[in-house]
N, C-alpha and C. Protein backbone atom coordinates (compact mmCIF):
# COMPACT_ATOMS: atom_id res chain seq x y z
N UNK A 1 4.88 -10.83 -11.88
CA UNK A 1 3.44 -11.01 -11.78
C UNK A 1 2.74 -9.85 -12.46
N UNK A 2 3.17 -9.82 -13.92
CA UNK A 2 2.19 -8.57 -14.74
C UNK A 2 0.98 -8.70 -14.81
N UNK A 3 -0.07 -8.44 -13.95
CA UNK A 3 -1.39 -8.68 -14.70
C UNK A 3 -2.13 -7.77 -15.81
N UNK A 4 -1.28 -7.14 -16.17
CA UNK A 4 -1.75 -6.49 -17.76
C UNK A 4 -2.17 -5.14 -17.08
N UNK A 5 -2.20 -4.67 -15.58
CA UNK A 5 -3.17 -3.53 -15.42
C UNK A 5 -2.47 -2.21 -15.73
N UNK A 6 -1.20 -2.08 -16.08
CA UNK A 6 -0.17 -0.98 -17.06
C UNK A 6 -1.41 -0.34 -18.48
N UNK A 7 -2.90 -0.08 -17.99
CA UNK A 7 -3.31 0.75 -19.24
C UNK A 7 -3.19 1.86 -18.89
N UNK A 8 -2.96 3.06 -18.67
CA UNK A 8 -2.79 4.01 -18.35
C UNK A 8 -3.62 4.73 -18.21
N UNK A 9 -4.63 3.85 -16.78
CA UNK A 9 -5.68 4.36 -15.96
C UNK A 9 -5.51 4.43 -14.80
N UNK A 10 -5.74 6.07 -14.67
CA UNK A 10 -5.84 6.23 -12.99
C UNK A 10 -6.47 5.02 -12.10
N UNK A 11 -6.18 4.80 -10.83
CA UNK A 11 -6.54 3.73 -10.05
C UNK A 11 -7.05 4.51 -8.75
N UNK A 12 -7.58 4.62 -8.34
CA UNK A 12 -8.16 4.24 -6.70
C UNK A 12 -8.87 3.26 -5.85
N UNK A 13 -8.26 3.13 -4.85
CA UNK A 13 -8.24 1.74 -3.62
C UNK A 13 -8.60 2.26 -2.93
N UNK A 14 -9.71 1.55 -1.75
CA UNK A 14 -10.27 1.85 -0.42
C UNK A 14 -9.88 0.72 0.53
N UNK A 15 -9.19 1.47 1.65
CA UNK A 15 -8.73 0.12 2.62
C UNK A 15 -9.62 0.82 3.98
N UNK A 16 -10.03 -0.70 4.56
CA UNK A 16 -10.93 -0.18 6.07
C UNK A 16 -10.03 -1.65 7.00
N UNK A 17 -9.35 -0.97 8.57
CA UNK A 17 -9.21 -1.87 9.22
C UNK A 17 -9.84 -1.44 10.10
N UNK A 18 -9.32 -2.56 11.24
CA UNK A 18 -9.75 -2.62 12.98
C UNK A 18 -9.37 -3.47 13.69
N UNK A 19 -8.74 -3.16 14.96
CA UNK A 19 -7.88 -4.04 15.79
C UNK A 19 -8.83 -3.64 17.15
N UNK A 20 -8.77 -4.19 17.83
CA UNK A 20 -8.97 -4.05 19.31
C UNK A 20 -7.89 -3.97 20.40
N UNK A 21 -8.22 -3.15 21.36
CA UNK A 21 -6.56 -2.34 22.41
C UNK A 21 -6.58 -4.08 22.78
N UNK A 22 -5.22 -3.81 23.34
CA UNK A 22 -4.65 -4.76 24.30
C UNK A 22 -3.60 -4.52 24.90
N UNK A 23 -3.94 -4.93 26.41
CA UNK A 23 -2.91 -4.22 27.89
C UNK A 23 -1.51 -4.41 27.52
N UNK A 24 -1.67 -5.89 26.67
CA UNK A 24 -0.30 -6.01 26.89
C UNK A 24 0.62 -6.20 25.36
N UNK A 25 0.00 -5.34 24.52
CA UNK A 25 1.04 -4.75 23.55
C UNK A 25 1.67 -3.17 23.16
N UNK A 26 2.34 -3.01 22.36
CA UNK A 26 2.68 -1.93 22.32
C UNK A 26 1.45 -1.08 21.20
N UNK A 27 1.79 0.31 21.13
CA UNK A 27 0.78 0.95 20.26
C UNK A 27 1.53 1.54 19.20
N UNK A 28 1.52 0.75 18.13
CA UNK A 28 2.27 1.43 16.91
C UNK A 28 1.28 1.90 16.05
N UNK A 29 1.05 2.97 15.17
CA UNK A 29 0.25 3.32 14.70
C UNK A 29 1.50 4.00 13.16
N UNK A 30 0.97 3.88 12.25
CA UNK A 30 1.50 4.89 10.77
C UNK A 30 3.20 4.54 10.87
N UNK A 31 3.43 3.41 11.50
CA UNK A 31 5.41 3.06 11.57
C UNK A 31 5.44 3.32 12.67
N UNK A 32 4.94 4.30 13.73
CA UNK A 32 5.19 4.73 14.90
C UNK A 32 5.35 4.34 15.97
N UNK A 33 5.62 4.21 17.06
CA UNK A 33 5.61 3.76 18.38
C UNK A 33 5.08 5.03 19.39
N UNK A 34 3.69 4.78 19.96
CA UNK A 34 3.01 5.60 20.71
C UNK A 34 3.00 5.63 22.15
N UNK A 35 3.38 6.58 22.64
CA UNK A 35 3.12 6.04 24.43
C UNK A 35 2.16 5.58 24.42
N UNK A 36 1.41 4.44 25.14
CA UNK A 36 0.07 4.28 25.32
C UNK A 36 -0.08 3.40 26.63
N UNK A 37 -1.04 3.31 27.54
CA UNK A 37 -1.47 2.17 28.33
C UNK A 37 -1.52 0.98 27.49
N UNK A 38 -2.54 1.07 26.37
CA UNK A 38 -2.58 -0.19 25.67
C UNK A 38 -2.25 -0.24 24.39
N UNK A 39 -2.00 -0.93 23.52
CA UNK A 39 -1.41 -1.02 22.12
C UNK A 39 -3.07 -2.25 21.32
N UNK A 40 -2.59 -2.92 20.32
CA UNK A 40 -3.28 -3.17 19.37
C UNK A 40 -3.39 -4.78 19.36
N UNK A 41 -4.42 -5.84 19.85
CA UNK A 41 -3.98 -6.89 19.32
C UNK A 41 -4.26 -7.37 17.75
N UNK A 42 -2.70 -8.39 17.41
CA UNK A 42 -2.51 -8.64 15.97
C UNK A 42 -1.68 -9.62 15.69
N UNK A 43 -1.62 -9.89 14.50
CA UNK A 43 -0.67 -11.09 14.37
C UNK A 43 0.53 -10.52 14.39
N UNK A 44 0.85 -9.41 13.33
CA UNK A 44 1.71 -8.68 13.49
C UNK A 44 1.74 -7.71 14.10
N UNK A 45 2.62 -6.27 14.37
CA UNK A 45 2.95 -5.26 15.19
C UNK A 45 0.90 -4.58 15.38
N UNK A 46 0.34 -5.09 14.72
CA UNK A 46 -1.33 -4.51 14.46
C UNK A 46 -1.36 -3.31 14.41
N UNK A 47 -0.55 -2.77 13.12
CA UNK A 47 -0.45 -1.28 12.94
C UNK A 47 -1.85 -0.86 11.75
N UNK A 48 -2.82 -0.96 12.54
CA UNK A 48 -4.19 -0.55 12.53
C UNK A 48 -4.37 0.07 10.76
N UNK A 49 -3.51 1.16 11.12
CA UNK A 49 -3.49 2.59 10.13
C UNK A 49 -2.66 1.75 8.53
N UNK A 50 -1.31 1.23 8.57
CA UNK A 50 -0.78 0.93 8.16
C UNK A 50 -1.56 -0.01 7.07
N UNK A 51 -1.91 -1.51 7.97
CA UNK A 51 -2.82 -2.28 7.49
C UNK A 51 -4.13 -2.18 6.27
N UNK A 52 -5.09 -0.91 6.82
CA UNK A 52 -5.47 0.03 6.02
C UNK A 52 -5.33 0.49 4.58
N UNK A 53 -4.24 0.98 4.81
CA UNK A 53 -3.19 1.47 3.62
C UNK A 53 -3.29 0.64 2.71
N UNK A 54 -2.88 -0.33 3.50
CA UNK A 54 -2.00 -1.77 2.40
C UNK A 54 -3.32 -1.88 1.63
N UNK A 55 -4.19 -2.15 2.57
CA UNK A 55 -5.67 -2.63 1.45
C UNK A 55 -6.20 -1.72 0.58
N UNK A 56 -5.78 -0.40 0.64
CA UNK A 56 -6.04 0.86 0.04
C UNK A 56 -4.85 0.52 -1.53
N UNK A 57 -4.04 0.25 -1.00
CA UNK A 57 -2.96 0.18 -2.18
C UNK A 57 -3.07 -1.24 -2.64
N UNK A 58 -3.55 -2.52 -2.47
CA UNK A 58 -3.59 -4.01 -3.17
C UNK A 58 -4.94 -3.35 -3.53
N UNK A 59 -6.16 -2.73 -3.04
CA UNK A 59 -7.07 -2.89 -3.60
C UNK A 59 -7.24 -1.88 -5.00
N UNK A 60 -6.61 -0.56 -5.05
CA UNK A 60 -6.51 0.28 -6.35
C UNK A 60 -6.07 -0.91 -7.71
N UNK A 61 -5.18 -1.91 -7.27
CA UNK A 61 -5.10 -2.62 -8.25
C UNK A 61 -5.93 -4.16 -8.75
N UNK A 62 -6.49 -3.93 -8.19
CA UNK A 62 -6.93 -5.30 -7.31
C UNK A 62 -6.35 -6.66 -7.32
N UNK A 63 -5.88 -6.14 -6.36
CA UNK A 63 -4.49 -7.29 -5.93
C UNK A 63 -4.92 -8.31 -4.58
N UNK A 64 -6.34 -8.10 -4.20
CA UNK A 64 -6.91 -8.66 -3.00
C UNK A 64 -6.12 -7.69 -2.13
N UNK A 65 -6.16 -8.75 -0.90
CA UNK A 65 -5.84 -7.79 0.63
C UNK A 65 -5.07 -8.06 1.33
N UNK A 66 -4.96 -7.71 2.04
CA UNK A 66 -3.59 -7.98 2.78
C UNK A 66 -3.43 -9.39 3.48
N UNK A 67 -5.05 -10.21 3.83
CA UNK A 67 -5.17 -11.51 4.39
C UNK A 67 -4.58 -12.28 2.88
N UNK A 68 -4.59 -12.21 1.86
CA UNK A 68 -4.22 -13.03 1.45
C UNK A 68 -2.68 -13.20 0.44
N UNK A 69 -2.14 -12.04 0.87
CA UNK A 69 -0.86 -11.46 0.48
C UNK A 69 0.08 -11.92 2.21
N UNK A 70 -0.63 -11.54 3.45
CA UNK A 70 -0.09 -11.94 4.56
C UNK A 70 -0.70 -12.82 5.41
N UNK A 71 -0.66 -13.98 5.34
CA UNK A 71 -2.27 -14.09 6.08
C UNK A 71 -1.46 -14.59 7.75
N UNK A 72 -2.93 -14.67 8.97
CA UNK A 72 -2.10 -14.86 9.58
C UNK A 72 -2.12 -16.05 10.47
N UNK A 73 -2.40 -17.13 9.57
CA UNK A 73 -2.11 -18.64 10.15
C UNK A 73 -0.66 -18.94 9.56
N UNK A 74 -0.08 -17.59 8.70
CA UNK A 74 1.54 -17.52 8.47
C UNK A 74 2.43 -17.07 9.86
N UNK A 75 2.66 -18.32 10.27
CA UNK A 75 4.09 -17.58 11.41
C UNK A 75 5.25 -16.89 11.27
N UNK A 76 5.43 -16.76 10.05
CA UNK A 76 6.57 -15.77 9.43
C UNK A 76 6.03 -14.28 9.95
N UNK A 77 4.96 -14.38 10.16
CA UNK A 77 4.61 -12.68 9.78
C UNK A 77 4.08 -12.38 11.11
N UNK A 78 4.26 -13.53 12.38
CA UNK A 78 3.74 -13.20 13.31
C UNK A 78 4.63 -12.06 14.14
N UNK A 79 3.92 -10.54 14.66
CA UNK A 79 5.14 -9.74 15.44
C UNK A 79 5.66 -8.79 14.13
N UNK A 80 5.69 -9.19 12.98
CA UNK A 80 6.47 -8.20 12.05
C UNK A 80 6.00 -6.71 12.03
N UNK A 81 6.82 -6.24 11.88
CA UNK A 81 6.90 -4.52 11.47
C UNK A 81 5.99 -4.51 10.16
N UNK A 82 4.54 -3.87 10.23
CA UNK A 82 3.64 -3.55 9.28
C UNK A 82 4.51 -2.58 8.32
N UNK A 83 5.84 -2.41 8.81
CA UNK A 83 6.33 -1.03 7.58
C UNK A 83 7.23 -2.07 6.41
N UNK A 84 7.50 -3.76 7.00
CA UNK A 84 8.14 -4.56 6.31
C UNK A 84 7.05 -4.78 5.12
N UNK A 85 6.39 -5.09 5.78
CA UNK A 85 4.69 -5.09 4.37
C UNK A 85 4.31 -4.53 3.98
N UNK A 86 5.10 -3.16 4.31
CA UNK A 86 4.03 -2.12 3.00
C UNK A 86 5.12 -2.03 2.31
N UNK A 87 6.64 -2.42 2.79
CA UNK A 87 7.67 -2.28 1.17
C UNK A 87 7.59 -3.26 0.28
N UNK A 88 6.43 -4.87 0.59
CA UNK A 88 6.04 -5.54 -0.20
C UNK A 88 5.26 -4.84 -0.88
N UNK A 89 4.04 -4.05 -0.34
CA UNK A 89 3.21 -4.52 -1.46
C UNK A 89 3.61 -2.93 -2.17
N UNK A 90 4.57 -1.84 -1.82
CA UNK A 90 4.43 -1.25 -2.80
C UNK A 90 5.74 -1.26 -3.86
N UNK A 91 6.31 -2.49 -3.27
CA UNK A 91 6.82 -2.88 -4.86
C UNK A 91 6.28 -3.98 -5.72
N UNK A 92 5.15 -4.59 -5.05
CA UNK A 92 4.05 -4.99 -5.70
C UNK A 92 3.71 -4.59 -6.81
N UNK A 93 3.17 -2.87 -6.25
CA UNK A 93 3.05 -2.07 -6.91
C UNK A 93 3.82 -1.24 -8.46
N UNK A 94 5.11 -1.21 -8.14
CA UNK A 94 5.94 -0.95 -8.91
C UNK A 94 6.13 -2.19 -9.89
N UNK A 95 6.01 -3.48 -9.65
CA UNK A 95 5.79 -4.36 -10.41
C UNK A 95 5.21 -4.18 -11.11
N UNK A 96 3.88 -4.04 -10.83
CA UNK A 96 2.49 -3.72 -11.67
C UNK A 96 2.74 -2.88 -12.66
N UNK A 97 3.22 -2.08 -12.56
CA UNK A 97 3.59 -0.47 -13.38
C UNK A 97 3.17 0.83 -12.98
N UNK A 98 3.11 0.80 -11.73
CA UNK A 98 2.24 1.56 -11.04
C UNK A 98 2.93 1.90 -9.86
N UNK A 99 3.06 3.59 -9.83
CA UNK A 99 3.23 4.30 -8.55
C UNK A 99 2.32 4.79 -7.23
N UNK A 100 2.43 5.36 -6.33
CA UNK A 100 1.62 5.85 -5.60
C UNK A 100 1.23 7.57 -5.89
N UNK A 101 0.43 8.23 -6.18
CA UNK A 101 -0.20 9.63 -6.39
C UNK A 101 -0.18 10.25 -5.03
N UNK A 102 -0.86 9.50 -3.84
CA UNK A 102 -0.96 10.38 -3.09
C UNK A 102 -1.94 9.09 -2.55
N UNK A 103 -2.62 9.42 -0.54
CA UNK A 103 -3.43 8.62 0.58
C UNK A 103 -3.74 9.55 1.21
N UNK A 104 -4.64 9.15 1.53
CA UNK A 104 -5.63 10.00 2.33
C UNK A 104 -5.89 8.97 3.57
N UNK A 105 -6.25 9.03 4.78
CA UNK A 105 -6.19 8.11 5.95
C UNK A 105 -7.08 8.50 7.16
N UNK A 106 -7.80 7.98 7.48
CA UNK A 106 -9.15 8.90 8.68
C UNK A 106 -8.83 8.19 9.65
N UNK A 107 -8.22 8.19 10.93
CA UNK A 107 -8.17 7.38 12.37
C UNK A 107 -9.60 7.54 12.72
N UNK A 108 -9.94 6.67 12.85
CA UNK A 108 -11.39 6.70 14.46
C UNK A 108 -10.87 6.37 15.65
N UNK A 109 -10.77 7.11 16.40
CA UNK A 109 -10.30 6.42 17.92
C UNK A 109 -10.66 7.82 19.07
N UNK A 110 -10.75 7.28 19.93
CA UNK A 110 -11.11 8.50 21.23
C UNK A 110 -9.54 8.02 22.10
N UNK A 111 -9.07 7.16 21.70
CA UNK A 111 -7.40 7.69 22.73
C UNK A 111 -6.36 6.84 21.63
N UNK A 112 -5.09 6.85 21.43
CA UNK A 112 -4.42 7.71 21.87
C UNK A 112 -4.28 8.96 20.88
N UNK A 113 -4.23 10.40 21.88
CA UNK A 113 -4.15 11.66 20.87
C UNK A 113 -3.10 11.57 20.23
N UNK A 114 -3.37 11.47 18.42
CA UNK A 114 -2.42 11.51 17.32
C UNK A 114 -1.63 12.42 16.94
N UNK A 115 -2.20 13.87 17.16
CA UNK A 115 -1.64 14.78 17.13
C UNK A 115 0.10 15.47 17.34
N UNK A 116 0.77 14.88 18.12
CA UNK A 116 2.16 15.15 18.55
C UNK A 116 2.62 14.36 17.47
N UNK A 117 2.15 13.07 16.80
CA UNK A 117 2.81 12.02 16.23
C UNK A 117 2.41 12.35 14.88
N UNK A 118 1.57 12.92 14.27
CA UNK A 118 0.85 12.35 13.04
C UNK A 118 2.35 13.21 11.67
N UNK A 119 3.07 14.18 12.42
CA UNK A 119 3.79 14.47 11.26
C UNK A 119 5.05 13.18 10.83
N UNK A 120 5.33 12.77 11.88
CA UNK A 120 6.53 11.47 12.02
C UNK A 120 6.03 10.04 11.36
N UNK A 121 4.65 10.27 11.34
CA UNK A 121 3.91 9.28 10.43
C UNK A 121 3.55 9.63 9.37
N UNK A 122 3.67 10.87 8.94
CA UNK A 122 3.36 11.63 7.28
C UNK A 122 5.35 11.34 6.85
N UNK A 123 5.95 11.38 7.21
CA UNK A 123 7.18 11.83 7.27
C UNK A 123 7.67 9.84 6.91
N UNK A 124 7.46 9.36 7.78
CA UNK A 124 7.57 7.74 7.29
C UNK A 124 7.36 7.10 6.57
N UNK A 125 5.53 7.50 6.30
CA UNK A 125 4.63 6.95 5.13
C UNK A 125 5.25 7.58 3.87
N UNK A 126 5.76 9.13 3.70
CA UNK A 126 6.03 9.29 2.58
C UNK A 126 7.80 8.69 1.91
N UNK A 127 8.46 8.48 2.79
CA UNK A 127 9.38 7.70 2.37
C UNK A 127 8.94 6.27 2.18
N UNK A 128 8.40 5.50 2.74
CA UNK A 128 7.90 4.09 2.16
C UNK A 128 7.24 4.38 0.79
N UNK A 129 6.44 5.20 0.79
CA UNK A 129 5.35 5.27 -0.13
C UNK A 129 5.84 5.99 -1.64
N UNK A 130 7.15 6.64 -1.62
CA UNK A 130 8.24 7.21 -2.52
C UNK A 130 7.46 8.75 -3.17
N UNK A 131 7.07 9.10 -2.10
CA UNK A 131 6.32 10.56 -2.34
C UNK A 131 6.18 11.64 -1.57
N UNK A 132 5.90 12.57 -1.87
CA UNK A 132 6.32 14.12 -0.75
C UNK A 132 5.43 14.08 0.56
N UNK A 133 6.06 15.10 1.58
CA UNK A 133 4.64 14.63 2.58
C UNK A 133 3.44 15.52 2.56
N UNK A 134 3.44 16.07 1.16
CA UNK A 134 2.30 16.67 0.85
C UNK A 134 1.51 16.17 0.20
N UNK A 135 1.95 14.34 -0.35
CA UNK A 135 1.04 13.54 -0.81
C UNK A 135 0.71 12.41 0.21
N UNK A 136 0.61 12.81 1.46
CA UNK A 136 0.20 12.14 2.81
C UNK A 136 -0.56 12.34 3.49
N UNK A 137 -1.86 12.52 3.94
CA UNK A 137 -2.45 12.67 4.66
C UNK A 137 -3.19 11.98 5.52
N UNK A 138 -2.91 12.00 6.95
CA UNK A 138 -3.34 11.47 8.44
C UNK A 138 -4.37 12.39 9.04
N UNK A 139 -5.58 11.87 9.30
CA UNK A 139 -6.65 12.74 9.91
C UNK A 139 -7.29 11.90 11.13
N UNK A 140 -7.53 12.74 11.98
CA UNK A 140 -7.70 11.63 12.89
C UNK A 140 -9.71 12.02 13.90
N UNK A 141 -10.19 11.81 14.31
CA UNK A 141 -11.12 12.01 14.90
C UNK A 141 -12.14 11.07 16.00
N UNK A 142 -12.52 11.66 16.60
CA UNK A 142 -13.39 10.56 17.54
C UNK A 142 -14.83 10.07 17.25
N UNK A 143 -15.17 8.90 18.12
CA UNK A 143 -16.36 8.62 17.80
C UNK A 143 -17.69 9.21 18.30
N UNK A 144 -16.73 10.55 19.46
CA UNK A 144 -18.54 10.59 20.17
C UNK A 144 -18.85 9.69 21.16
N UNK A 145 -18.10 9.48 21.76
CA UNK A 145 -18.19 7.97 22.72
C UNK A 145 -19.04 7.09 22.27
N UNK A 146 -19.74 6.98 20.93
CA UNK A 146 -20.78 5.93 20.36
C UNK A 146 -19.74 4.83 19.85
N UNK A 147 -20.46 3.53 20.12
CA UNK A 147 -19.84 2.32 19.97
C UNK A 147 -18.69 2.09 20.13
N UNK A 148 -18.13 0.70 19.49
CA UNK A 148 -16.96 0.11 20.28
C UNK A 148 -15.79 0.85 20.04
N UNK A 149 -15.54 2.10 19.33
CA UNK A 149 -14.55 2.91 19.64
C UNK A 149 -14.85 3.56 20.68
N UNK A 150 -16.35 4.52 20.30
CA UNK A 150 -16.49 5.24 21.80
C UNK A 150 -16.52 4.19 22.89
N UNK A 151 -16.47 3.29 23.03
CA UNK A 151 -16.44 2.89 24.85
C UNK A 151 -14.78 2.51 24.22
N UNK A 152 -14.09 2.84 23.78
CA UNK A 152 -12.38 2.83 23.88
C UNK A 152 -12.22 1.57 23.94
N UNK A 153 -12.77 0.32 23.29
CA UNK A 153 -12.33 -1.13 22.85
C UNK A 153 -11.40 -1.03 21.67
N UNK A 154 -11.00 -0.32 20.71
CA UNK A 154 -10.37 -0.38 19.62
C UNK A 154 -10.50 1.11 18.77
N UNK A 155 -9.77 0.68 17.44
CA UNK A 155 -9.29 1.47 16.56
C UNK A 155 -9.99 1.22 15.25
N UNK A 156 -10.32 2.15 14.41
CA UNK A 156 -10.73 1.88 13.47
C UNK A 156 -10.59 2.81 12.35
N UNK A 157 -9.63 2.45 11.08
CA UNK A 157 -8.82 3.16 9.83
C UNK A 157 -9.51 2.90 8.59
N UNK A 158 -9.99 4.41 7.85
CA UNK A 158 -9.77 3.78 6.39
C UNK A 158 -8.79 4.79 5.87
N UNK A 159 -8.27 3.92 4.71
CA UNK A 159 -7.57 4.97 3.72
C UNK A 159 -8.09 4.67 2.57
N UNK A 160 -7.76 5.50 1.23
CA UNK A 160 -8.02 5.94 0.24
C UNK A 160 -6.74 6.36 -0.62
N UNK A 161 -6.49 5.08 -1.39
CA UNK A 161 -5.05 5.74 -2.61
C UNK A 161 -5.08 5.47 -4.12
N UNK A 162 -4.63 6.59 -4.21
CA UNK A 162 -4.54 6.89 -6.09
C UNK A 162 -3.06 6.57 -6.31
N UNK A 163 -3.26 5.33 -7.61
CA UNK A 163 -2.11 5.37 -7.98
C UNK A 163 -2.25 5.50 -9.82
N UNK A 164 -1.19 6.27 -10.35
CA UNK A 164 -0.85 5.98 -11.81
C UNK A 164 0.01 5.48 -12.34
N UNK A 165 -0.08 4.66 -13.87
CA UNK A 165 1.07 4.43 -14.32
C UNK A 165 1.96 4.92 -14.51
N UNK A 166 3.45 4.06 -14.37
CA UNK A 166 4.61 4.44 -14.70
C UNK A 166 4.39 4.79 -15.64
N UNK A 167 5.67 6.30 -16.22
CA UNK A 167 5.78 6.50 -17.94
C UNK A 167 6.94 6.27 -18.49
N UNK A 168 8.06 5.88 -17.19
CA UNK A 168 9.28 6.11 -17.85
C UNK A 168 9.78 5.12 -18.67
């Protein structure tokens, strides 16, 4: 699937998700598995952060988004590991002619604290993503208890990725 975009122009993608908690899933966040009271509802594992990404990386090329690369009136993809879909789309990517540079990633959330976890998710992302974990970055912050993050209904991610062409 070449769409010709091999000119050898820098690319940057902006991905924005949002899931809402739910009692009765788990909380995976960046590949991770989080202690949490509540986790994420989704079709799949609703790895919030991950999801994000993906649209950060289909959209640098513009490859659309992840609804229409995964969508989820697909039962194949119901429950799946969000880390199975990002080795789609970043050999998507590599298809294209195009590597990953480096992501940038902002959590909004007032629980759960990312902090203990966020290197095991720099550390994951940069092996999926085929880059150092100094081309990873997880930042995380609250809302201020303002709106539906601050009253702790959900999660809300963007990321930001540069990718360039292959040269080899």
């Amino acid at each position: 699937m070449d769409s010709g975009m091999g000119d050898g122009k820098l690319r940057v993608g902006l991905g924005f998700d949002v899931h809402r908690f739910d009692a009765g899933k788990k909380m995976i966040l960046g590949g991770v598995e989080i202690p949490s009271d509540v986790g994420l509802l989704g079709h799949s594992d609703a790895d919030v952060l991950i999801h994000a990404l993906m649209d950060a990386l289909l959209g640098a090329l513009a490859l659309g988004d992840i609804g229409d690369h995964f969508p989820d009136t697909d039962d194949s993809f119901r429950g799946i590991s969000s880390v199975l879909l990002l080795r789609e789309v970043v050999a998507l990517i590599r298809q294209e002619g195009y590597r990953v540079v480096n992501v940038d990633v902002m959590v909004m959330a007032e629980k759960p604290k990312l902090a203990p976890y966020k290197s095991d998710m720099v550390h994951l992302l940069a092996r999926e993503l085929g880059v150092t974990v100094k081309d990873v970055s997880i930042k995380a912050t609250t809302m201020e208890k303002m709106g539906f993050i601050g009253r702790q209904e959900g999660i809300a991610v963007q990321a930001v990725a540069l990718l360039e062409p292959v040269t080899e």
